[in-house]
N, C-alpha and C. Protein backbone atom coordinates (compact mmCIF):
# COMPACT_ATOMS: atom_id res chain seq x y z
N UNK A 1 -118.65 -3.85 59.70
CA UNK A 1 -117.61 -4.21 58.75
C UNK A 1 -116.39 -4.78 59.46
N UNK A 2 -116.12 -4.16 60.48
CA UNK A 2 -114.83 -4.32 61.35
C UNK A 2 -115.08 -6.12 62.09
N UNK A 3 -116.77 -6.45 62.06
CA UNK A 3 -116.62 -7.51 63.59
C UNK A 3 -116.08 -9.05 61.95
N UNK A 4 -117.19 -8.14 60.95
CA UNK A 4 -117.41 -9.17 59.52
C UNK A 4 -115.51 -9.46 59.13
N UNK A 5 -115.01 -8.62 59.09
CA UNK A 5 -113.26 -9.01 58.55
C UNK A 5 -112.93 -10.01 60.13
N UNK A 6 -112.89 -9.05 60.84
CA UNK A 6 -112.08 -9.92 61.87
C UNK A 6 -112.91 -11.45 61.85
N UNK A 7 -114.48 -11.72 61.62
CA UNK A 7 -114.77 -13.19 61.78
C UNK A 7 -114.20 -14.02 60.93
N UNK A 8 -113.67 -13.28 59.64
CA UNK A 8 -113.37 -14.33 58.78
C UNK A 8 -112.15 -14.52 58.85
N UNK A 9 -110.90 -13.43 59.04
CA UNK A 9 -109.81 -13.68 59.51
C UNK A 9 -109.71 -14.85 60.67
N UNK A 10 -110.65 -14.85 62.21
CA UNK A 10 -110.81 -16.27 62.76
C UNK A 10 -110.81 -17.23 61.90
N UNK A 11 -112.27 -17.23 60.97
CA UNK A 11 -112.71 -17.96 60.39
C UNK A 11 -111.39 -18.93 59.75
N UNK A 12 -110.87 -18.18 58.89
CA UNK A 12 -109.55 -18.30 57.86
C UNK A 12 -108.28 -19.44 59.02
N UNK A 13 -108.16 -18.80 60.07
CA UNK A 13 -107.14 -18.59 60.88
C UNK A 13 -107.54 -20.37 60.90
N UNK A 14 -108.51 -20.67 61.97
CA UNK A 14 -109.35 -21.93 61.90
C UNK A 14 -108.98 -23.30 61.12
N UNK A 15 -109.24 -22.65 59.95
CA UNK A 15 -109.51 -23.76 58.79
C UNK A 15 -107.78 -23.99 58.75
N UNK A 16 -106.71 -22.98 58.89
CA UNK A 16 -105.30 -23.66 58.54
C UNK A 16 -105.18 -24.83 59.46
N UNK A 17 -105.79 -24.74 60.51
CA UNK A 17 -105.03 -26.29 61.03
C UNK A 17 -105.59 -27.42 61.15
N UNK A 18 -106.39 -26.96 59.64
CA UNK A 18 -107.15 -28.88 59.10
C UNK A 18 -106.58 -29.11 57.98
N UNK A 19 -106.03 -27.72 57.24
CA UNK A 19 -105.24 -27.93 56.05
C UNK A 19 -104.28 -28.66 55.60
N UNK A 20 -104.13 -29.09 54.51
CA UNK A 20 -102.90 -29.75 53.79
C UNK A 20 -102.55 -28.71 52.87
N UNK A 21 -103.03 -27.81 52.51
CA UNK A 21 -102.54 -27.01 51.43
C UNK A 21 -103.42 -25.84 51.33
N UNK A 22 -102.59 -25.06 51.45
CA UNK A 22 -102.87 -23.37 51.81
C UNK A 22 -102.44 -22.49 50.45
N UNK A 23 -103.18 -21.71 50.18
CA UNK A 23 -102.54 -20.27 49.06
C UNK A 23 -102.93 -19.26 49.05
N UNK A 24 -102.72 -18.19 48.48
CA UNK A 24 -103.18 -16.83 48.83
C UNK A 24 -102.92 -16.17 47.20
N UNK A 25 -103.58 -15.01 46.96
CA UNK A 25 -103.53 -14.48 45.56
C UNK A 25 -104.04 -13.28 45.57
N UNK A 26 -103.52 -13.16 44.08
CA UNK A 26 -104.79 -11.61 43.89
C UNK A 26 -105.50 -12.05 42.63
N UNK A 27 -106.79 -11.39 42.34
CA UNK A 27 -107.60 -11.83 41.52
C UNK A 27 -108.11 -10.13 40.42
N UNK A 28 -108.44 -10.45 39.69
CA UNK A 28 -108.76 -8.86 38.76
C UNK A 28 -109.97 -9.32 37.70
N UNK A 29 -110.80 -8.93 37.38
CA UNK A 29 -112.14 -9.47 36.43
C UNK A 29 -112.88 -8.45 35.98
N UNK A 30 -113.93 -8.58 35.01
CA UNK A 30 -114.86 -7.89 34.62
C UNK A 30 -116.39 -8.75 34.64
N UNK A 31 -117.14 -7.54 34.55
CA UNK A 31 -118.61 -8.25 34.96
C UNK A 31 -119.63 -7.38 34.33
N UNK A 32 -120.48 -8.39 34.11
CA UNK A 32 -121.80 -8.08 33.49
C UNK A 32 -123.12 -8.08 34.42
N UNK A 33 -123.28 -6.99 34.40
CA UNK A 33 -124.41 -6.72 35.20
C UNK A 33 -126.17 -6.69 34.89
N UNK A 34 -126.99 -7.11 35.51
CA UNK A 34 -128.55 -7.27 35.32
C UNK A 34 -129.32 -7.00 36.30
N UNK A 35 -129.72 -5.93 36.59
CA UNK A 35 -130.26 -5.49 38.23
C UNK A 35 -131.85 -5.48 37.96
N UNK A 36 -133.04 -5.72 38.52
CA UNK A 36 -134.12 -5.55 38.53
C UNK A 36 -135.07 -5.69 39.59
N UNK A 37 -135.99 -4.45 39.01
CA UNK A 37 -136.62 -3.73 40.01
C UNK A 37 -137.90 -3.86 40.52
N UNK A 38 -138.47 -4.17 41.68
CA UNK A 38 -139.51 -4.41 42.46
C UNK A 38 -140.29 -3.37 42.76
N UNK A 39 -141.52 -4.23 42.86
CA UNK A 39 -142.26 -2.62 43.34
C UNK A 39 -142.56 -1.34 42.41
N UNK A 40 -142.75 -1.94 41.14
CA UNK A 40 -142.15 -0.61 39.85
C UNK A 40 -144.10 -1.14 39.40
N UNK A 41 -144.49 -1.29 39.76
CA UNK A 41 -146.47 -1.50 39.02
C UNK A 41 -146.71 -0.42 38.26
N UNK A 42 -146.49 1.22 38.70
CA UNK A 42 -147.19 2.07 38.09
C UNK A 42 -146.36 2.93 37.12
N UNK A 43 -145.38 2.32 36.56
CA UNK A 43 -144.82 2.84 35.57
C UNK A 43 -143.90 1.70 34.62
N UNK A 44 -143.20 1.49 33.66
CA UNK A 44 -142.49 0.82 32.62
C UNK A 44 -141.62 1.00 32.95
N UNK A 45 -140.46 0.03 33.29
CA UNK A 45 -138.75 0.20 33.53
C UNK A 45 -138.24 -0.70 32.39
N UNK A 46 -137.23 -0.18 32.21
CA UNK A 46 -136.23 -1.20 30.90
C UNK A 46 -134.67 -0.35 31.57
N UNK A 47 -134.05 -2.07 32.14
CA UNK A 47 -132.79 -2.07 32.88
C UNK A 47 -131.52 -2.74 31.85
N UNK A 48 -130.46 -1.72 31.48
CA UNK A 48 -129.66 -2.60 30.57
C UNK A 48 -128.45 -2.59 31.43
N UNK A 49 -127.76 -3.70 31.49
CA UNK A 49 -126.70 -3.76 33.07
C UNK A 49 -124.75 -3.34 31.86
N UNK A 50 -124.11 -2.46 32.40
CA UNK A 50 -122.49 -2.37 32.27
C UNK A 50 -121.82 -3.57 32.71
N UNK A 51 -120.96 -3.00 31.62
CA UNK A 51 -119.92 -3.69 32.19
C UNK A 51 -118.89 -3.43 33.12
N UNK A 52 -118.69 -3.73 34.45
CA UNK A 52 -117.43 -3.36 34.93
C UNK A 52 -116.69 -4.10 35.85
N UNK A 53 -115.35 -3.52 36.40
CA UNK A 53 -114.46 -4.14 36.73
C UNK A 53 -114.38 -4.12 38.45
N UNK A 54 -113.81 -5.72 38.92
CA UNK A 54 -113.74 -5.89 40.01
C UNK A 54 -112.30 -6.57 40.50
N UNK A 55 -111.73 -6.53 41.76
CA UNK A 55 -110.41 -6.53 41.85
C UNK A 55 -110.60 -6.95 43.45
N UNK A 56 -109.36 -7.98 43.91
CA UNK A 56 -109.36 -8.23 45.40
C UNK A 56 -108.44 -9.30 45.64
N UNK A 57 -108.01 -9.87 46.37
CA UNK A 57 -107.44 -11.02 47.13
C UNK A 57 -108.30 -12.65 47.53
N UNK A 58 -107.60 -13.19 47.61
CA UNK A 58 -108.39 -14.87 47.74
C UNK A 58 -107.58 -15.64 49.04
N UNK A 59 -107.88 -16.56 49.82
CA UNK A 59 -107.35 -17.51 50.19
C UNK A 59 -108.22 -18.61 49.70
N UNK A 60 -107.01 -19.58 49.76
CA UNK A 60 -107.46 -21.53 49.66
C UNK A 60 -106.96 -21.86 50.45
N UNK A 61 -108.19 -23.03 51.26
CA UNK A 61 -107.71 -24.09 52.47
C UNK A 61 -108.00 -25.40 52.00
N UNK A 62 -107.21 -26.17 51.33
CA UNK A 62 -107.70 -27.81 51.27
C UNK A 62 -108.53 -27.99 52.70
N UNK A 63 -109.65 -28.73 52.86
CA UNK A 63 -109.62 -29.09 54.24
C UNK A 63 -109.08 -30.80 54.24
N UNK A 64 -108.50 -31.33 55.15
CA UNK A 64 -108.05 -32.71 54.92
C UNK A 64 -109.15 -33.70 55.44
N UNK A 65 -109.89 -33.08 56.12
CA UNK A 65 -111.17 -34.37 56.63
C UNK A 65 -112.38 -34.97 55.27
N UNK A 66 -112.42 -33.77 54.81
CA UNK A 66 -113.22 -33.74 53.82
C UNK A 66 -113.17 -33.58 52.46
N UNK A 67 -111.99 -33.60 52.14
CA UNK A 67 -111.16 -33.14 50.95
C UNK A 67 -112.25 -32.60 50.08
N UNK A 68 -112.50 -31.36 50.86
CA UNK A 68 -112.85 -30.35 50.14
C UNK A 68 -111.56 -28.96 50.15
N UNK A 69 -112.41 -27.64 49.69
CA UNK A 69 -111.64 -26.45 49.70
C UNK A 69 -112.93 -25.17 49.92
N UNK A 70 -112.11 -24.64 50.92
CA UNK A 70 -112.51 -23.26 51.05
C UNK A 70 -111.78 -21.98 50.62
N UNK A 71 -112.78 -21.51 50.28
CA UNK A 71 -111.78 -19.89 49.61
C UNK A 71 -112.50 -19.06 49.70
N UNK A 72 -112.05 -18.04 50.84
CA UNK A 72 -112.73 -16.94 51.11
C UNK A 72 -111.99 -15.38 50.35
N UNK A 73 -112.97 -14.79 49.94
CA UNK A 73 -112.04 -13.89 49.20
C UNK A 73 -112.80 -12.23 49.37
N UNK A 74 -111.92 -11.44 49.10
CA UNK A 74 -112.70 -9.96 49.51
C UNK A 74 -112.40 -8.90 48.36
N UNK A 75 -113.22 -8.63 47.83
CA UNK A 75 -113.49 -8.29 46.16
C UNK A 75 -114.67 -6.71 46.25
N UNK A 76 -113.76 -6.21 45.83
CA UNK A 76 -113.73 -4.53 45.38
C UNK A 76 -114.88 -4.51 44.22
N UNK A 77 -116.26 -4.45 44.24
CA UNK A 77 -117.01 -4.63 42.85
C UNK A 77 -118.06 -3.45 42.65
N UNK A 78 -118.09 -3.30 41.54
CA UNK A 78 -119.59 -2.38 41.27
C UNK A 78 -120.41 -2.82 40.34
N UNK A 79 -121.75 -2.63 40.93
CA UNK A 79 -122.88 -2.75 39.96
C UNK A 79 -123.44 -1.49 39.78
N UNK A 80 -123.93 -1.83 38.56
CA UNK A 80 -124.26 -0.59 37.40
C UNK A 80 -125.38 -0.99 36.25
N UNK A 81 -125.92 -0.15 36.55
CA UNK A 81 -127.20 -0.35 35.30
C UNK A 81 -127.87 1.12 34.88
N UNK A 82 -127.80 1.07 33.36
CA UNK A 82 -128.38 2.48 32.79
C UNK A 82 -130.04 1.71 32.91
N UNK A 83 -131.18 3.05 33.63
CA UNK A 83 -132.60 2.67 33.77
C UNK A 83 -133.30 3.48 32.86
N UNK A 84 -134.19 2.58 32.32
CA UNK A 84 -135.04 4.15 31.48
C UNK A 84 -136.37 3.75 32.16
N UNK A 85 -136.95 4.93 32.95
CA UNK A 85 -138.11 4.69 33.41
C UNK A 85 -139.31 5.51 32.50
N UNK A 86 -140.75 4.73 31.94
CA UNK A 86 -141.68 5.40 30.76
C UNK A 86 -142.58 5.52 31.36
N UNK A 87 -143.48 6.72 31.60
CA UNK A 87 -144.72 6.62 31.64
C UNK A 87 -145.54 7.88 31.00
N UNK A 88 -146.54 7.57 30.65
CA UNK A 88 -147.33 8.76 30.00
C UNK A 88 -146.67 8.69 28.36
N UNK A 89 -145.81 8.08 28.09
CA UNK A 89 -144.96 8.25 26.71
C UNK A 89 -143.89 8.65 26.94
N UNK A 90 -143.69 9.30 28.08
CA UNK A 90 -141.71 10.26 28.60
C UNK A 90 -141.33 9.30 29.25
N UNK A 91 -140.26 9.11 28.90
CA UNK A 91 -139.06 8.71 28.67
C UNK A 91 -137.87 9.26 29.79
N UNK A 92 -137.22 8.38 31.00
CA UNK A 92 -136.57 9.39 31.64
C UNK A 92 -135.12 8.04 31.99
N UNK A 93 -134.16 8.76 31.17
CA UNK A 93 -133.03 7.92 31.08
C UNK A 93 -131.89 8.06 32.31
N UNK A 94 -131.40 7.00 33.32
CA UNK A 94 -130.35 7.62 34.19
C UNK A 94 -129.39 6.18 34.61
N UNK A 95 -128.17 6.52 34.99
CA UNK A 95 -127.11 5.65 35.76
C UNK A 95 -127.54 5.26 36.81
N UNK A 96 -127.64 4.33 37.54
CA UNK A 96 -127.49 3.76 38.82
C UNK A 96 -126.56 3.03 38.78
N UNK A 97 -125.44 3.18 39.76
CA UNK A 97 -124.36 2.55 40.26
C UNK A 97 -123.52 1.94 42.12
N UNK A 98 -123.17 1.03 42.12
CA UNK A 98 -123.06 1.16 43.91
C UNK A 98 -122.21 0.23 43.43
N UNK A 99 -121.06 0.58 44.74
CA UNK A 99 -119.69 -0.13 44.81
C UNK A 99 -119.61 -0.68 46.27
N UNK A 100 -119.28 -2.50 46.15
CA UNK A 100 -119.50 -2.87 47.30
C UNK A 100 -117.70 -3.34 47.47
N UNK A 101 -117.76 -4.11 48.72
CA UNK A 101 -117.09 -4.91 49.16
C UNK A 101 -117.57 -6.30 49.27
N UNK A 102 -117.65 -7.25 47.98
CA UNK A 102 -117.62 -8.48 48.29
C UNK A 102 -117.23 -9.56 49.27
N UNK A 103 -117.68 -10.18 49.68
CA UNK A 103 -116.95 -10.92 50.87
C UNK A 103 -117.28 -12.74 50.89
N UNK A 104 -117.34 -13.30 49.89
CA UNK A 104 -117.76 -14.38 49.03
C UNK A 104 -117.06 -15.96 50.19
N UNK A 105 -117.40 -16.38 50.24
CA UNK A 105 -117.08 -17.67 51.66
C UNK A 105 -117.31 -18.88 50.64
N UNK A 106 -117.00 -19.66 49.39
CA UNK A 106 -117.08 -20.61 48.90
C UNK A 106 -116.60 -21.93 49.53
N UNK A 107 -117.25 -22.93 49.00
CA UNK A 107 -117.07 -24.52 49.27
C UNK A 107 -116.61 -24.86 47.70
N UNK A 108 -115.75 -25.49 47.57
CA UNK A 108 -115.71 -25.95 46.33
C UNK A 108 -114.88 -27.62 46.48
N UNK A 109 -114.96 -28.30 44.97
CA UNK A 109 -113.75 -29.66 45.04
C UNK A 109 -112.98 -29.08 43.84
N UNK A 110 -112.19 -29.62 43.34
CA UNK A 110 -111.35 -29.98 42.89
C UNK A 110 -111.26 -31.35 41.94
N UNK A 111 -111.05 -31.25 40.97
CA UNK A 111 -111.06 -32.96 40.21
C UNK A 111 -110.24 -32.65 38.89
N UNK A 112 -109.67 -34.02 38.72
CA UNK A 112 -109.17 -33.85 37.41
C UNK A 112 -107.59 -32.82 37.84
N UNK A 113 -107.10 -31.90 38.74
CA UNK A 113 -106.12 -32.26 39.46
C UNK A 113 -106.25 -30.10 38.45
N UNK A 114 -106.98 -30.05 38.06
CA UNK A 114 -107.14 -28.60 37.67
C UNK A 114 -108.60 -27.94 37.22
N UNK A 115 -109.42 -28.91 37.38
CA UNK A 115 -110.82 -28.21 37.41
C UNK A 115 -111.47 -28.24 38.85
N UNK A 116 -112.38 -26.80 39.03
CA UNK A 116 -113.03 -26.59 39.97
C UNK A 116 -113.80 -26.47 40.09
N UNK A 117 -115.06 -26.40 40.79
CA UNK A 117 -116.57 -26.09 40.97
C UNK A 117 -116.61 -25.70 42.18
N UNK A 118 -118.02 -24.95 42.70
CA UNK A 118 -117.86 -24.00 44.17
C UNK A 118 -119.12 -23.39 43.98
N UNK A 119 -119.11 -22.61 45.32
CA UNK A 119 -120.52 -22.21 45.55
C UNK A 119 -121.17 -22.01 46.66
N UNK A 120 -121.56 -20.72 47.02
CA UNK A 120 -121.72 -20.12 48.63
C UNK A 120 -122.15 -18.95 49.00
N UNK A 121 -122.51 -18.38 49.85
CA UNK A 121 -122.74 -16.85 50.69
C UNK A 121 -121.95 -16.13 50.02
N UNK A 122 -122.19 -14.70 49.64
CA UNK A 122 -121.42 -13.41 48.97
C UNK A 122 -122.12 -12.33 50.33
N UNK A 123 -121.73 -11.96 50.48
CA UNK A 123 -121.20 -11.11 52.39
C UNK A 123 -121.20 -9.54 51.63
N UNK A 124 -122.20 -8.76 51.21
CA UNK A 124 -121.67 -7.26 50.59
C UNK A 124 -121.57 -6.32 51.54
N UNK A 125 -121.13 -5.48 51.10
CA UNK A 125 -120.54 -4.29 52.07
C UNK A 125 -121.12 -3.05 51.67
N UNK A 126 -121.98 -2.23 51.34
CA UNK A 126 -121.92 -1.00 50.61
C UNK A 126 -120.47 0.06 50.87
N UNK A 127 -120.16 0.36 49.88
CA UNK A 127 -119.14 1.51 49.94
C UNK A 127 -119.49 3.04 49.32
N UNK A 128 -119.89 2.92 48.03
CA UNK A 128 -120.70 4.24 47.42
C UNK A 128 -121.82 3.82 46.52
N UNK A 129 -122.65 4.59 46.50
CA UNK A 129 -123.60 4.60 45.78
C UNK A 129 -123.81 6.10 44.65
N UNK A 130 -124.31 5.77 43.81
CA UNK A 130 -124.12 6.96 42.58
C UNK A 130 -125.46 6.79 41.60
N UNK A 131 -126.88 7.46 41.93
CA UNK A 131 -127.62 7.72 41.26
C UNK A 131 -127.75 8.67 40.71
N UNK A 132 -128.38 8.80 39.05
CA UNK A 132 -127.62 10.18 38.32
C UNK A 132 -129.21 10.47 38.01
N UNK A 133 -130.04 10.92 39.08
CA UNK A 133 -131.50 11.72 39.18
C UNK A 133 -131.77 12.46 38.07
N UNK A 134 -132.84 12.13 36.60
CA UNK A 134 -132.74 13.31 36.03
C UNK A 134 -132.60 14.53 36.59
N UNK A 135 -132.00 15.21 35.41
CA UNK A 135 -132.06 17.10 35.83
C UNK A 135 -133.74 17.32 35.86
N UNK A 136 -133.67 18.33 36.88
CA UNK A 136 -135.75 18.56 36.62
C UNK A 136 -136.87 18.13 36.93
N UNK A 137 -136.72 17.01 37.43
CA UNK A 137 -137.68 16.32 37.64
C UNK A 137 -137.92 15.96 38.71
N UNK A 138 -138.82 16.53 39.34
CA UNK A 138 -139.24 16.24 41.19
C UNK A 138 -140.17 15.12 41.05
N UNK A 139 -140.20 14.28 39.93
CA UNK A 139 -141.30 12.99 40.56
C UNK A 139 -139.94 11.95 41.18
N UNK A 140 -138.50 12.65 40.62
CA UNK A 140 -138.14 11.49 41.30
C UNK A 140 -136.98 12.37 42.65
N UNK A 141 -136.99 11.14 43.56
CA UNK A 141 -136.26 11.49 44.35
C UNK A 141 -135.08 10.50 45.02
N UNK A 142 -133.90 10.56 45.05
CA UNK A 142 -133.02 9.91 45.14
C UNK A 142 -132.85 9.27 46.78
N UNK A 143 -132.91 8.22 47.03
CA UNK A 143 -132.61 7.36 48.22
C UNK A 143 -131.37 6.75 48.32
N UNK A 144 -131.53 5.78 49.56
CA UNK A 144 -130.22 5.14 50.08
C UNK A 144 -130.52 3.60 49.86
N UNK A 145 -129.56 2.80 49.00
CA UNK A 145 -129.73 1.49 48.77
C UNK A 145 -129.28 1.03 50.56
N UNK A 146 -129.35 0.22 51.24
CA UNK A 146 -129.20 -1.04 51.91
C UNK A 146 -127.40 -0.74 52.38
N UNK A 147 -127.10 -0.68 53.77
CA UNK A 147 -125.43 -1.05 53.62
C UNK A 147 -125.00 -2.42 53.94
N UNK A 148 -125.85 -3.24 53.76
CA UNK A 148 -125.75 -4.74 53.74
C UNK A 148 -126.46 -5.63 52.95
N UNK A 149 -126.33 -6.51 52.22
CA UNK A 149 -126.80 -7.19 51.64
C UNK A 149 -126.04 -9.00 51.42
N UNK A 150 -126.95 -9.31 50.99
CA UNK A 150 -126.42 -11.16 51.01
C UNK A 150 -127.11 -11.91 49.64
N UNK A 151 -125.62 -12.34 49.24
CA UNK A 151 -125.84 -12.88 47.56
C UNK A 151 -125.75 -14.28 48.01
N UNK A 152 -125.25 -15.15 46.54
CA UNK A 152 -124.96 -16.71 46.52
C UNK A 152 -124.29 -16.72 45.18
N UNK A 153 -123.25 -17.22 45.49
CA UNK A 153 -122.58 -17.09 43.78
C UNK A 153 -122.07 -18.54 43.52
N UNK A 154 -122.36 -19.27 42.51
CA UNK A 154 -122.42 -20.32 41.51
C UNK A 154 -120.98 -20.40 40.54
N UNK A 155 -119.98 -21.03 41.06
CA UNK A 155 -119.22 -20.93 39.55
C UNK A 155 -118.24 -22.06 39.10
N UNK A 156 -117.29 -21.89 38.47
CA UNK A 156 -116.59 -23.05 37.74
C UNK A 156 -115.32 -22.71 37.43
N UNK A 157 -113.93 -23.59 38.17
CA UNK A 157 -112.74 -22.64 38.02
C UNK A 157 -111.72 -23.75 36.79
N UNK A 158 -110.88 -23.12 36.38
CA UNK A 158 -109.63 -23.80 36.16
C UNK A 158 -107.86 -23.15 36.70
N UNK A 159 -107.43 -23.63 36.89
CA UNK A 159 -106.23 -23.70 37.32
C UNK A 159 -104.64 -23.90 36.61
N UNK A 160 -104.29 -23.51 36.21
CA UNK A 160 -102.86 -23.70 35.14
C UNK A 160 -101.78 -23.02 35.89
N UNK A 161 -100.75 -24.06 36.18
CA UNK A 161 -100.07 -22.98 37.34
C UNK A 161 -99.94 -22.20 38.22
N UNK A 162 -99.39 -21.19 38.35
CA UNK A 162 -99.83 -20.13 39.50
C UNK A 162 -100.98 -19.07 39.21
N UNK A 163 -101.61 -19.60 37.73
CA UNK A 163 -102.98 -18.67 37.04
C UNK A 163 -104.22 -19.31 37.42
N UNK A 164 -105.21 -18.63 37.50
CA UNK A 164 -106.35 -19.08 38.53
C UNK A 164 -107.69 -18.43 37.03
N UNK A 165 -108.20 -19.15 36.53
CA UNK A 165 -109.57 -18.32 35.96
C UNK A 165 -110.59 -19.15 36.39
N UNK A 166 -111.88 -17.97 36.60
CA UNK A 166 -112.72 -18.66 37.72
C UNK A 166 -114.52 -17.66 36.64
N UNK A 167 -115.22 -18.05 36.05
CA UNK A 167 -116.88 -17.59 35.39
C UNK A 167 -117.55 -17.95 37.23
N UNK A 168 -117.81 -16.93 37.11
CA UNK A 168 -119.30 -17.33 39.19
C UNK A 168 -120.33 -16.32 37.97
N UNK A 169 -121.30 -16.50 38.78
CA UNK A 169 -122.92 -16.52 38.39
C UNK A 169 -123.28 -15.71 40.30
N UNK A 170 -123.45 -15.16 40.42
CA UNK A 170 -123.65 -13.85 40.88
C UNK A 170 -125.24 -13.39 40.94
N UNK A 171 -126.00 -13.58 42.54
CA UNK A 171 -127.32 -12.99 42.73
C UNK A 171 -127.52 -13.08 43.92
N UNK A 172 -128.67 -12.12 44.29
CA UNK A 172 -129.22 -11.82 45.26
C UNK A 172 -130.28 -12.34 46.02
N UNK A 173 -130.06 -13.06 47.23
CA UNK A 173 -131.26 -13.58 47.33
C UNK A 173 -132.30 -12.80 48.44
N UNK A 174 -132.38 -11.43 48.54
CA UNK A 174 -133.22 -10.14 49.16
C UNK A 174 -132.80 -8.85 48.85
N UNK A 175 -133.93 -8.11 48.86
CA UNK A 175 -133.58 -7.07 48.75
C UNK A 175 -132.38 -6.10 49.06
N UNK A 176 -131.86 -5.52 47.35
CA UNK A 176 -130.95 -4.32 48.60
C UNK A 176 -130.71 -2.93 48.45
N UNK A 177 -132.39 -2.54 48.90
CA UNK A 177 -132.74 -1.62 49.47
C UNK A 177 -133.33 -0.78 48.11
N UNK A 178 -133.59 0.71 48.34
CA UNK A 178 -133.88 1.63 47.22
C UNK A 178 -133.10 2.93 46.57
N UNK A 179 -132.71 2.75 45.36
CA UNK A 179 -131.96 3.88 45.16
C UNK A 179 -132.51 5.10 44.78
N UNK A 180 -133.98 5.13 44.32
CA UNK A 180 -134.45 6.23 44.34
C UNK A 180 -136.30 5.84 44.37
N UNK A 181 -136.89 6.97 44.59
CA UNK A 181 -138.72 6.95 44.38
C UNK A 181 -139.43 7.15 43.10
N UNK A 182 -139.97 7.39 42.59
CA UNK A 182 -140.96 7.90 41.83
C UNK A 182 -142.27 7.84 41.86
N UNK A 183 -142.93 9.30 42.03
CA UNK A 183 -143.58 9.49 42.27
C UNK A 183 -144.63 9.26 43.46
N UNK A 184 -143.82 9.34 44.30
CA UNK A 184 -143.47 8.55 45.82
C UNK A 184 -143.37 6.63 45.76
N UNK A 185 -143.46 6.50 44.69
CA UNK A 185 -143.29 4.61 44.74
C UNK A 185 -141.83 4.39 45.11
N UNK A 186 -141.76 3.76 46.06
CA UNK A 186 -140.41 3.15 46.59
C UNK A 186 -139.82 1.63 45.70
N UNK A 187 -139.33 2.02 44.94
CA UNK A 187 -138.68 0.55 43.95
C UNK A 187 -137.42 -0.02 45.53
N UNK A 188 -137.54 -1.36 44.60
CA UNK A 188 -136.43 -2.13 45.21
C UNK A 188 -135.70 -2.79 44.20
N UNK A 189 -134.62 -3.37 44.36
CA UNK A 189 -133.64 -3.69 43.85
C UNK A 189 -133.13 -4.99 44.08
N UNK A 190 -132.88 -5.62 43.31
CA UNK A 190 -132.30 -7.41 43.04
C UNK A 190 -131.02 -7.58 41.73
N UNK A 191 -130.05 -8.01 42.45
CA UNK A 191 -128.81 -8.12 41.22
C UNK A 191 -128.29 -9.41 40.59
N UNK A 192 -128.40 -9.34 39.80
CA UNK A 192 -127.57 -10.59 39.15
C UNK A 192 -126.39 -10.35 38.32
N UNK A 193 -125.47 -11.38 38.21
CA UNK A 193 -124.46 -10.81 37.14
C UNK A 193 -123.56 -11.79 36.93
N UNK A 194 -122.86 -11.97 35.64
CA UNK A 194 -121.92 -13.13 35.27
C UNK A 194 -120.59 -12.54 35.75
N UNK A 195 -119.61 -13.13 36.44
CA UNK A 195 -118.48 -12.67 36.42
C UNK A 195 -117.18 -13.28 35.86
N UNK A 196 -115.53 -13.23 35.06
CA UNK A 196 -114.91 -13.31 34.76
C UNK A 196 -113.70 -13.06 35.33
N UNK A 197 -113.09 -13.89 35.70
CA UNK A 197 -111.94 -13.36 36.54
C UNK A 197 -110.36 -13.94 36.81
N UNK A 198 -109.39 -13.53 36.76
CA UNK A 198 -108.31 -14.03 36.09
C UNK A 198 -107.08 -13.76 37.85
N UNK A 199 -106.84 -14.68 37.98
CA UNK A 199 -106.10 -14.66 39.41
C UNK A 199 -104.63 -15.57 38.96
N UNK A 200 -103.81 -14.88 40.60
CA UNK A 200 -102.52 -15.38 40.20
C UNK A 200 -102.10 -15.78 42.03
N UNK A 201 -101.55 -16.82 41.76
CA UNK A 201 -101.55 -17.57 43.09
C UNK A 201 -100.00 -16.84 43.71
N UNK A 202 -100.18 -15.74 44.72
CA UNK A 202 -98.72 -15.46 45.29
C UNK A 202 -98.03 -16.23 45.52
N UNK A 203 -98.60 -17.15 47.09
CA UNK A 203 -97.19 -17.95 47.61
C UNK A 203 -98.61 -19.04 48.24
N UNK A 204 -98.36 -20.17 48.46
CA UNK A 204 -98.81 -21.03 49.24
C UNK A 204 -97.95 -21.91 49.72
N UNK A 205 -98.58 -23.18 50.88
CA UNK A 205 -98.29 -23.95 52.02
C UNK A 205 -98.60 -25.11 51.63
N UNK A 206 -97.74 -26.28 51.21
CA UNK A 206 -98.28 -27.59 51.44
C UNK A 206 -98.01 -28.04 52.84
């Protein structure tokens, strides 16, 4: 975690002296979650994803060679999905939840002098994980998701002043990892999710 901040802080550090225009912010959103599960053959899963909230900081670097923009940003998020796993006719209802550290590295342009488009590597972090194991039941047994994982997020911004709203499209492209067994079957895990998010530009650099 420690070598991943400090590369992008380089990283960040880097890109200012191609810049024409620099900013920094905080960002706050909600998200819809869709997680699904691998490796599930010998039993019925039905995954319905929460809603919840994610929160963090942004930079923007015009680059001037390429008049593009980079914006790397580091985002506080959780995914969450109530699972009902069926077999035999029973029915066994539970939470799965894990809270990462986003770490999202976008390319985007700019056009029209307030619309945006973008799109890039999402860098996760595990921070907690929270599986709610039925009471009783030893077919299942609770595991450790992955403390790394690597998304790609898709999205579309607008800009109005020092207000920033930004819809990304949010997924996984490998596994990350298992949060619990059944019946010794090791499931895996794949996330997707729409996100919403409403930012406010502190101070920037032309």
């Amino acid at each position: 975690m420690k070598k991943l901040i400090l590369s992008l802080v380089l990283f960040t550090a880097s890109l200012s002296g191609f810049s024409q225009e620099l900013e920094f912010g905080l960002k706050v959103g909600i998200s819809s979650d869709k997680m699904k599960l691998e490796h599930a053959s010998t039993f019925v899963s039905d995954l319905e994803g929460n809603k919840t909230y994610n929160f963090g900081v942004y930079g923007r670097f015009k680059v001037k060679v390429i008049g593009l923009y980079v914006q790397p940003e580091a985002i506080y998020n959780t995914r969450a999905s109530n699972i009902t796993i069926t077999d035999n006719g029973v029915k066994n209802v539970f939470l799965q939840s894990a809270s990462y550290i986003d770490i999202p590295v976008l390319v985007g342009l700019k056009f029209l002098k307030v619309f945006r488009v973008y799109g890039g590597p999402n860098f996760q972090m595990l921070v907690s994980q929270k599986t709610d194991i039925p009471a009783g039941k030893v077919e299942f047994v609770k595991t450790d998701l992955n403390k790394k994982a690597t998304g790609m997020q898709l999205g579309a911004g607008l800009d109005l002043a020092k207000f920033r709203f930004d819809a990304k499209y949010d997924f996984n492209v490998g596994d990350m990892g298992s949060p619990f067994t059944y019946k010794g079957n090791a499931v895996s895990t794949q996330n997707a999710m729409f996100t919403f998010q409403v930012g406010i530009k502190l101070f920037g650099l032309l």
